[in-house]
C-alpha atoms as a PDB file:
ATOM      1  CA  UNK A   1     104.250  89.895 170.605  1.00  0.00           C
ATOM      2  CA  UNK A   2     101.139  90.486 172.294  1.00  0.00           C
ATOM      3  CA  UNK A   3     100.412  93.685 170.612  1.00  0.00           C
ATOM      4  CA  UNK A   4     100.879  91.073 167.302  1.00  0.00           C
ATOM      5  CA  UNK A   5      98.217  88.800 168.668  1.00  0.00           C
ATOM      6  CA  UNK A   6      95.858  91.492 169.327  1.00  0.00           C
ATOM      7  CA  UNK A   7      95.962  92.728 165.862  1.00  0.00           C
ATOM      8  CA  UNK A   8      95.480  89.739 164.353  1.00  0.00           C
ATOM      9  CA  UNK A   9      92.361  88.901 166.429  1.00  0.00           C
ATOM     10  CA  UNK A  10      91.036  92.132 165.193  1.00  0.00           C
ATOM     11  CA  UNK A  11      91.692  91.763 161.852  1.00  0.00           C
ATOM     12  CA  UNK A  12      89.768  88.081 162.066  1.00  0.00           C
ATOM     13  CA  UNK A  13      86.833  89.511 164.027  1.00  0.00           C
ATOM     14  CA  UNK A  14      83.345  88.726 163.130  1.00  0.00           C
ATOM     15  CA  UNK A  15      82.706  92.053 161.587  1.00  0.00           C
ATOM     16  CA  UNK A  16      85.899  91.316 159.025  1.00  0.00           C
ATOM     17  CA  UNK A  17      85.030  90.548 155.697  1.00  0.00           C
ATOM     18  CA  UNK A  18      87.435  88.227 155.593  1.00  0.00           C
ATOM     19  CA  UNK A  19      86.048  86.213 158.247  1.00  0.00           C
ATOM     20  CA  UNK A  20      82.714  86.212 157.772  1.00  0.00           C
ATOM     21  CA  UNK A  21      80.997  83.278 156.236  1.00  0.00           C
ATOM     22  CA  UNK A  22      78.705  84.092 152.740  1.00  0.00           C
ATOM     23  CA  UNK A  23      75.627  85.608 153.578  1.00  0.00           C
ATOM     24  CA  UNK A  24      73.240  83.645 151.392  1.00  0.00           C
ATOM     25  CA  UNK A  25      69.671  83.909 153.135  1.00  0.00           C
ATOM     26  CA  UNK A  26      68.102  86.900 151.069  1.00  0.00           C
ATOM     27  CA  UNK A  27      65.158  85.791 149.636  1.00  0.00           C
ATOM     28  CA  UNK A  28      66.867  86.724 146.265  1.00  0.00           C
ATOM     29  CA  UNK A  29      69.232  84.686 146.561  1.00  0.00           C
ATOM     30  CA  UNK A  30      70.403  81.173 145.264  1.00  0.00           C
ATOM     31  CA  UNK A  31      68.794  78.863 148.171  1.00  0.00           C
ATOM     32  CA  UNK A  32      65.528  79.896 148.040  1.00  0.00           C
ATOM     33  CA  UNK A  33      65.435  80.368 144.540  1.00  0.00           C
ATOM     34  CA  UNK A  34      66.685  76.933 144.052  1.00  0.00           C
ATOM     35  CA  UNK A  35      64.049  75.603 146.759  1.00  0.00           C
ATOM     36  CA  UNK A  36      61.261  77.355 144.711  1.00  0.00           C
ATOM     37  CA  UNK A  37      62.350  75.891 141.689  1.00  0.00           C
ATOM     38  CA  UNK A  38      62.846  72.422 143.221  1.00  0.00           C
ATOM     39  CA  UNK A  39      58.772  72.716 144.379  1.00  0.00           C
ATOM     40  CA  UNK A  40      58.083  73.757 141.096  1.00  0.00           C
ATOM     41  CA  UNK A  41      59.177  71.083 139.218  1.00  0.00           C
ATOM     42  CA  UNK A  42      57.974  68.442 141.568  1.00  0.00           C
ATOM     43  CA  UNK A  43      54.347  69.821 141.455  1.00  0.00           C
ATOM     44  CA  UNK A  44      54.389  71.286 144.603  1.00  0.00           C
ATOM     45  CA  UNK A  45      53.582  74.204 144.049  1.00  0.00           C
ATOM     46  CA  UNK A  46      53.098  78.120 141.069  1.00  0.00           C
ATOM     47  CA  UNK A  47      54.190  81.352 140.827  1.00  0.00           C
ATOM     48  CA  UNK A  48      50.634  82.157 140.945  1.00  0.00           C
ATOM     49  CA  UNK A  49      50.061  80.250 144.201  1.00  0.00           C
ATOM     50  CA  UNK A  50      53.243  81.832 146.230  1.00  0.00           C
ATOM     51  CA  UNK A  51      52.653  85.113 147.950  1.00  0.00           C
ATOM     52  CA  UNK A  52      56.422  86.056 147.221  1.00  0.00           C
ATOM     53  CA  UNK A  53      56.589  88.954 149.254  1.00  0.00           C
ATOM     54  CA  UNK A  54      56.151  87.046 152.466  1.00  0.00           C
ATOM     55  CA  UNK A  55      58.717  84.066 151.813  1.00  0.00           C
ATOM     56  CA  UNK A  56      61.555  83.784 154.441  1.00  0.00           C
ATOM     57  CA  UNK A  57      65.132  82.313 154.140  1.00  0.00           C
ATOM     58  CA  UNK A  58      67.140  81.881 157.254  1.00  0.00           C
ATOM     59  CA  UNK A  59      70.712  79.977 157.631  1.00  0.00           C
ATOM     60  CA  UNK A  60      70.894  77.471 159.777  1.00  0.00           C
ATOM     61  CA  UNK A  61      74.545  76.139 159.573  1.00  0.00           C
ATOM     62  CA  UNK A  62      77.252  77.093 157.829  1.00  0.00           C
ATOM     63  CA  UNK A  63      80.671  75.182 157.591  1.00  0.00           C
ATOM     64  CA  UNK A  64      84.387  75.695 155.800  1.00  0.00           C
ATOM     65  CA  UNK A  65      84.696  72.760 153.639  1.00  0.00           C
ATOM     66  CA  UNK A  66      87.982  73.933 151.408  1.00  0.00           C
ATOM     67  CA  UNK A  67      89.444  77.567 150.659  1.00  0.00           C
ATOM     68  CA  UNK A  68      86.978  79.907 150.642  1.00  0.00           C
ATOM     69  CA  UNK A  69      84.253  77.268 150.324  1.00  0.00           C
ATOM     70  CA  UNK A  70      81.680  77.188 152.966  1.00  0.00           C
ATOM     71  CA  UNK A  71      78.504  73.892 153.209  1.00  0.00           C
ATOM     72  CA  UNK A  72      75.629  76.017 154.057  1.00  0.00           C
ATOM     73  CA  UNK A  73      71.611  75.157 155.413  1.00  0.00           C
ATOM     74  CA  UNK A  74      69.356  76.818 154.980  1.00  0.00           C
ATOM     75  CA  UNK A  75      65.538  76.925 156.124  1.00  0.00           C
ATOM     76  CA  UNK A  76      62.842  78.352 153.325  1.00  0.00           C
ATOM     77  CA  UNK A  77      59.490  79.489 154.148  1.00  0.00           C
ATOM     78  CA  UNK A  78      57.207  79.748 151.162  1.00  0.00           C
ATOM     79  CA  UNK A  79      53.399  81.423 151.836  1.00  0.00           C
ATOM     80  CA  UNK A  80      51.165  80.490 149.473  1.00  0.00           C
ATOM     81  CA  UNK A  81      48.027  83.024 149.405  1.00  0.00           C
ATOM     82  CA  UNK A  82      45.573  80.629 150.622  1.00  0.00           C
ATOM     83  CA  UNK A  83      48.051  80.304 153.686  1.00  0.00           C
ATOM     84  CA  UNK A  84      49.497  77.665 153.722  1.00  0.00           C
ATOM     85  CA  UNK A  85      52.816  77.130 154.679  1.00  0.00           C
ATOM     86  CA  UNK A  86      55.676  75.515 152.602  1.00  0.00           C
ATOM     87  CA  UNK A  87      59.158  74.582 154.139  1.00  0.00           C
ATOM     88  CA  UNK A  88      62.173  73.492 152.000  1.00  0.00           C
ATOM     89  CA  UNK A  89      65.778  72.815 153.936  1.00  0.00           C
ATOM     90  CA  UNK A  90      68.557  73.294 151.323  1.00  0.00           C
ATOM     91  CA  UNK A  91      72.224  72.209 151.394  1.00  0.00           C
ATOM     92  CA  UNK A  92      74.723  74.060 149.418  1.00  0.00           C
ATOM     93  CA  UNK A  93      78.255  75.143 148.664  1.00  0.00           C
ATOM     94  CA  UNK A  94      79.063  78.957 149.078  1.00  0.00           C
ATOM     95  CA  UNK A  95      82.169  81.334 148.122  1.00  0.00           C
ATOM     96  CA  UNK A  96      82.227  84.663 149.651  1.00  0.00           C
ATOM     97  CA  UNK A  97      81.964  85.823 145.902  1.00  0.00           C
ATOM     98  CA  UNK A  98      79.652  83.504 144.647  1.00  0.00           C
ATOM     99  CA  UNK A  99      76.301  81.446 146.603  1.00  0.00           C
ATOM    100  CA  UNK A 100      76.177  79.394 143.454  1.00  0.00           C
ATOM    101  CA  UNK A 101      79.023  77.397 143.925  1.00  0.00           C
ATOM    102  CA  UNK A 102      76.985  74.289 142.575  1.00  0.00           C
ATOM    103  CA  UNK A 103      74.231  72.055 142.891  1.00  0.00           C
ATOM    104  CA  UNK A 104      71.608  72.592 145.643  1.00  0.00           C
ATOM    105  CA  UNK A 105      69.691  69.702 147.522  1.00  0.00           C
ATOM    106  CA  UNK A 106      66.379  70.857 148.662  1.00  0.00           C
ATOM    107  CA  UNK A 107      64.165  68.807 151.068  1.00  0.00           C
ATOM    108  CA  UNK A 108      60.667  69.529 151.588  1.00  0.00           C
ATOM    109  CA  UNK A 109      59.315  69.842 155.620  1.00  0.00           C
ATOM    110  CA  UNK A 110      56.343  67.383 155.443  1.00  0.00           C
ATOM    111  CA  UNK A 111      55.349  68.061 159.080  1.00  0.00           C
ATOM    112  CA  UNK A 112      56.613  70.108 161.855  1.00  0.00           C
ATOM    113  CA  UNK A 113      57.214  67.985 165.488  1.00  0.00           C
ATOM    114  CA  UNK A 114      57.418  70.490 168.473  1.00  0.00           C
ATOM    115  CA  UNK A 115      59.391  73.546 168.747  1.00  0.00           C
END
């Protein structure tokens, strides 16, 4: 029996694929493209402002909410090429197969308080 339990902790590990929550942070991916549309739309801010190649995307949370359905956070740094900064929080619902697993709320960082 013990040999069982070992096995199965293995086979749930943290490296598994089948434990592992989506990976959604790539700056290619649905979050921050969703966050750069949302700032788009609301005037925030271009394409020809954003200095793309030095955006960041980083998870913050990232909880089961069903079968294979994860509620993810994420924090999205946007560089625009005069410098300044632009961060979006999003909320969404992630599959391992799919990031787009629907709608995503974006909220816009007005101001920074501490570290």
């Amino acid at each position: 029996m013990r040999w069982l339990l070992v096995a199965i902790g293995i086979g749930l590990s943290a490296s598994s694929p089948l434990a592992a929550d989506p990976d959604c942070a790539g700056v290619e991916r649905w979050p921050t493209n969703m966050a750069f549309v949302h700032l788009k739309n609301a005037g925030v801010t271009t394409n020809d402002e954003v200095d793309f190649s030095k955006t960041k995307t980083m998870r913050l949370a990232s909880e089961p909410i069903g079968k294979d359905l994860y509620r993810q956070v994420h924090r999205v740094t946007f560089t625009e090429k005069s410098g300044k900064l632009i961060d979006v929080i999003t909320v969404s619902s992630a599959s391992r197969e799919e990031c787009s697993m629907g709608e995503v709320d974006a909220f816009l960082v007005s101001k920074q308080l501490g570290r």
